[in-house]
Protein backbone atom coordinates (compact mmCIF):
# COMPACT_ATOMS: atom_id res chain seq x y z
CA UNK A 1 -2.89 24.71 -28.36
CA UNK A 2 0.54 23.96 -29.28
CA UNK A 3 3.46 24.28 -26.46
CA UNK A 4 7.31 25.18 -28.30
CA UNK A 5 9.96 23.84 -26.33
CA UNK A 6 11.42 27.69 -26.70
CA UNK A 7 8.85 29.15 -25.03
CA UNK A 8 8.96 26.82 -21.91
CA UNK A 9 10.51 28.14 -18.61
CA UNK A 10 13.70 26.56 -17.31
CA UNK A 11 11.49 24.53 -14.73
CA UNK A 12 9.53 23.50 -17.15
CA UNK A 13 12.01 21.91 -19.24
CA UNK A 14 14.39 20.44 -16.60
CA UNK A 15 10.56 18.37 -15.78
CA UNK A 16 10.34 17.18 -18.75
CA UNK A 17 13.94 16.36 -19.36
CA UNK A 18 13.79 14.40 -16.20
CA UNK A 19 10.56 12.64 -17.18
CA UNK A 20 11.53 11.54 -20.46
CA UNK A 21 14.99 10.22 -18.76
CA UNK A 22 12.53 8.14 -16.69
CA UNK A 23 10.54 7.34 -19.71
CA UNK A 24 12.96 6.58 -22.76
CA UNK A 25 14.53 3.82 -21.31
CA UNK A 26 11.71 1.76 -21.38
CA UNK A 27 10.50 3.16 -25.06
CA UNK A 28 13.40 3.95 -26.73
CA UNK A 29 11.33 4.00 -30.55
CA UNK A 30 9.72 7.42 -28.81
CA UNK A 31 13.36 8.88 -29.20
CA UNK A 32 12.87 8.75 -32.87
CA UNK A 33 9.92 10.44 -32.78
CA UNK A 34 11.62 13.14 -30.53
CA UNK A 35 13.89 13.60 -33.04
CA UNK A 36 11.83 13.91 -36.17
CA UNK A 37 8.38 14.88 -34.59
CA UNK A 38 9.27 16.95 -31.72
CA UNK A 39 8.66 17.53 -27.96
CA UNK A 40 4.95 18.22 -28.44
CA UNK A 41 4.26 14.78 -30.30
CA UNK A 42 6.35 12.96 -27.60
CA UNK A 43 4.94 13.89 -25.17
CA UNK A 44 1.06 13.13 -27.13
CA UNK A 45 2.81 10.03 -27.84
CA UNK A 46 3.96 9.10 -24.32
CA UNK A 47 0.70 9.35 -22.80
CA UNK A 48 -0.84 7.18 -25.55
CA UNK A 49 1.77 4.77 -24.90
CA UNK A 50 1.29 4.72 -21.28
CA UNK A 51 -2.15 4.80 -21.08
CA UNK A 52 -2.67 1.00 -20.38
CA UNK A 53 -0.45 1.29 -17.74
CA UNK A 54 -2.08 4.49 -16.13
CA UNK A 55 -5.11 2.68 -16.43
CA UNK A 56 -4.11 -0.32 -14.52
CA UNK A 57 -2.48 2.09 -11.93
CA UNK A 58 -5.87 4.02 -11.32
CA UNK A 59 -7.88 0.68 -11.11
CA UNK A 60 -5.66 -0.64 -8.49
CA UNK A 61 -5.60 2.61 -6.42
CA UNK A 62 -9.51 2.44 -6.77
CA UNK A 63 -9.81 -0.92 -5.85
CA UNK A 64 -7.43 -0.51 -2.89
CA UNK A 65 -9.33 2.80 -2.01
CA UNK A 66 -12.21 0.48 -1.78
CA UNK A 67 -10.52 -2.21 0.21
CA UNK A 68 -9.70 0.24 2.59
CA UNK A 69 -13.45 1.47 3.21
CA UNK A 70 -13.99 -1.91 3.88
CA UNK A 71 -11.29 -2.33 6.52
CA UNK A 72 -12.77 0.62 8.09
CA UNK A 73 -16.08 -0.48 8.06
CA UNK A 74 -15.27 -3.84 9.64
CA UNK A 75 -13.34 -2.28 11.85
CA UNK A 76 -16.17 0.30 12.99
CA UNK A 77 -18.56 -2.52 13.80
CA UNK A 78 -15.99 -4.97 15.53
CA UNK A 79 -16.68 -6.19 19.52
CA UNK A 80 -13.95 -3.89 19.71
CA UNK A 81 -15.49 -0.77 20.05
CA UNK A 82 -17.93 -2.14 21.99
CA UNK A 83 -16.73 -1.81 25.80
CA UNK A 84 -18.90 -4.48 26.94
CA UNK A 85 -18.71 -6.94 24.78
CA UNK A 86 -14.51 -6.19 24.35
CA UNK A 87 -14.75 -6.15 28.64
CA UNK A 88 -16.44 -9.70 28.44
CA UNK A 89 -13.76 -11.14 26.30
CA UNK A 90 -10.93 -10.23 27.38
CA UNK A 91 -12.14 -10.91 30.65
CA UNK A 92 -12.88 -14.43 29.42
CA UNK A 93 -9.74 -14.69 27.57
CA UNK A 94 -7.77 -13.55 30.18
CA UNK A 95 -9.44 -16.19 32.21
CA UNK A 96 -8.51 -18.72 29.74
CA UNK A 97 -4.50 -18.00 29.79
CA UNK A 98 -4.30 -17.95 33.40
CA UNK A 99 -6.25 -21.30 34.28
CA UNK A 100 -4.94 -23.60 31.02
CA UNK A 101 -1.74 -21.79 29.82
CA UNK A 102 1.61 -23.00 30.22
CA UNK A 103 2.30 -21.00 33.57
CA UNK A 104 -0.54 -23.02 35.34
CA UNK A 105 0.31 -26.31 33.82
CA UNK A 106 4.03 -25.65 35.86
CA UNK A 107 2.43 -24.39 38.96
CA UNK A 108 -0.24 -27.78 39.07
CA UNK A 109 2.12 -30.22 37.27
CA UNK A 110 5.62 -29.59 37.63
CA UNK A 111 6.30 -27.32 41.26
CA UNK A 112 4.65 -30.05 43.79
CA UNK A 113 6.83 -33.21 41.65
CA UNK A 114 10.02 -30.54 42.52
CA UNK A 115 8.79 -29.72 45.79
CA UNK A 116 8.21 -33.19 47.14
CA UNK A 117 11.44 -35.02 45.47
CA UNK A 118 13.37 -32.11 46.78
């Protein structure tokens, strides 16, 4: 089925105006081929041309598609969606800060040297 550029709407061909703008730049020897071929072997030609590409494109969304079910998956079967096991660690963790961080090392350390030289 062929497609004349006469019988296109005027959406139609602002689209592909606007594509090929988009396009040419980056393959100006398809502007030749425009010009002696036509807009239905450009555009034939275009998606030959950028076929590699496309296919890189779709492997990469497929692979990050697939990345992403992974996230989710590890995600899903965390601690953290466990409340006990999340309960028990931040418990433990919040243990942790309180007796060995850097608040309780001034409290112990520093506040009875300032206290008793004071």
């Amino acid at each position: 089925m062929t497609m004349e550029w006469q019988s296109l709407t005027k959406t139609q061909k602002f689209l592909i105006t606007l594509a090929l703008i988009a396009v040419l730049p980056f393959a100006p020897e398809l502007l030749l081929i425009a010009d002696i071929a036509g807009i239905e072997v450009l555009l034939s030609c275009l998606v030959i041309y950028y076929r590699p590409l496309l296919l890189k494109l779709q492997t990469a969304l497929d692979e990050g598609k697939k990345m992403l079910g992974i996230v989710q998956h590890c995600v899903g079967n965390s601690s953290m969606n466990r409340p006990g096991v999340y309960f028990t660690q931040t418990s433990f963790y919040t243990l942790a800060v309180f007796l060995f961080g850097t608040g309780s090392f001034a409290l112990i350390f520093l506040m009875p040297g300032l206290l008793i030289s004071g």
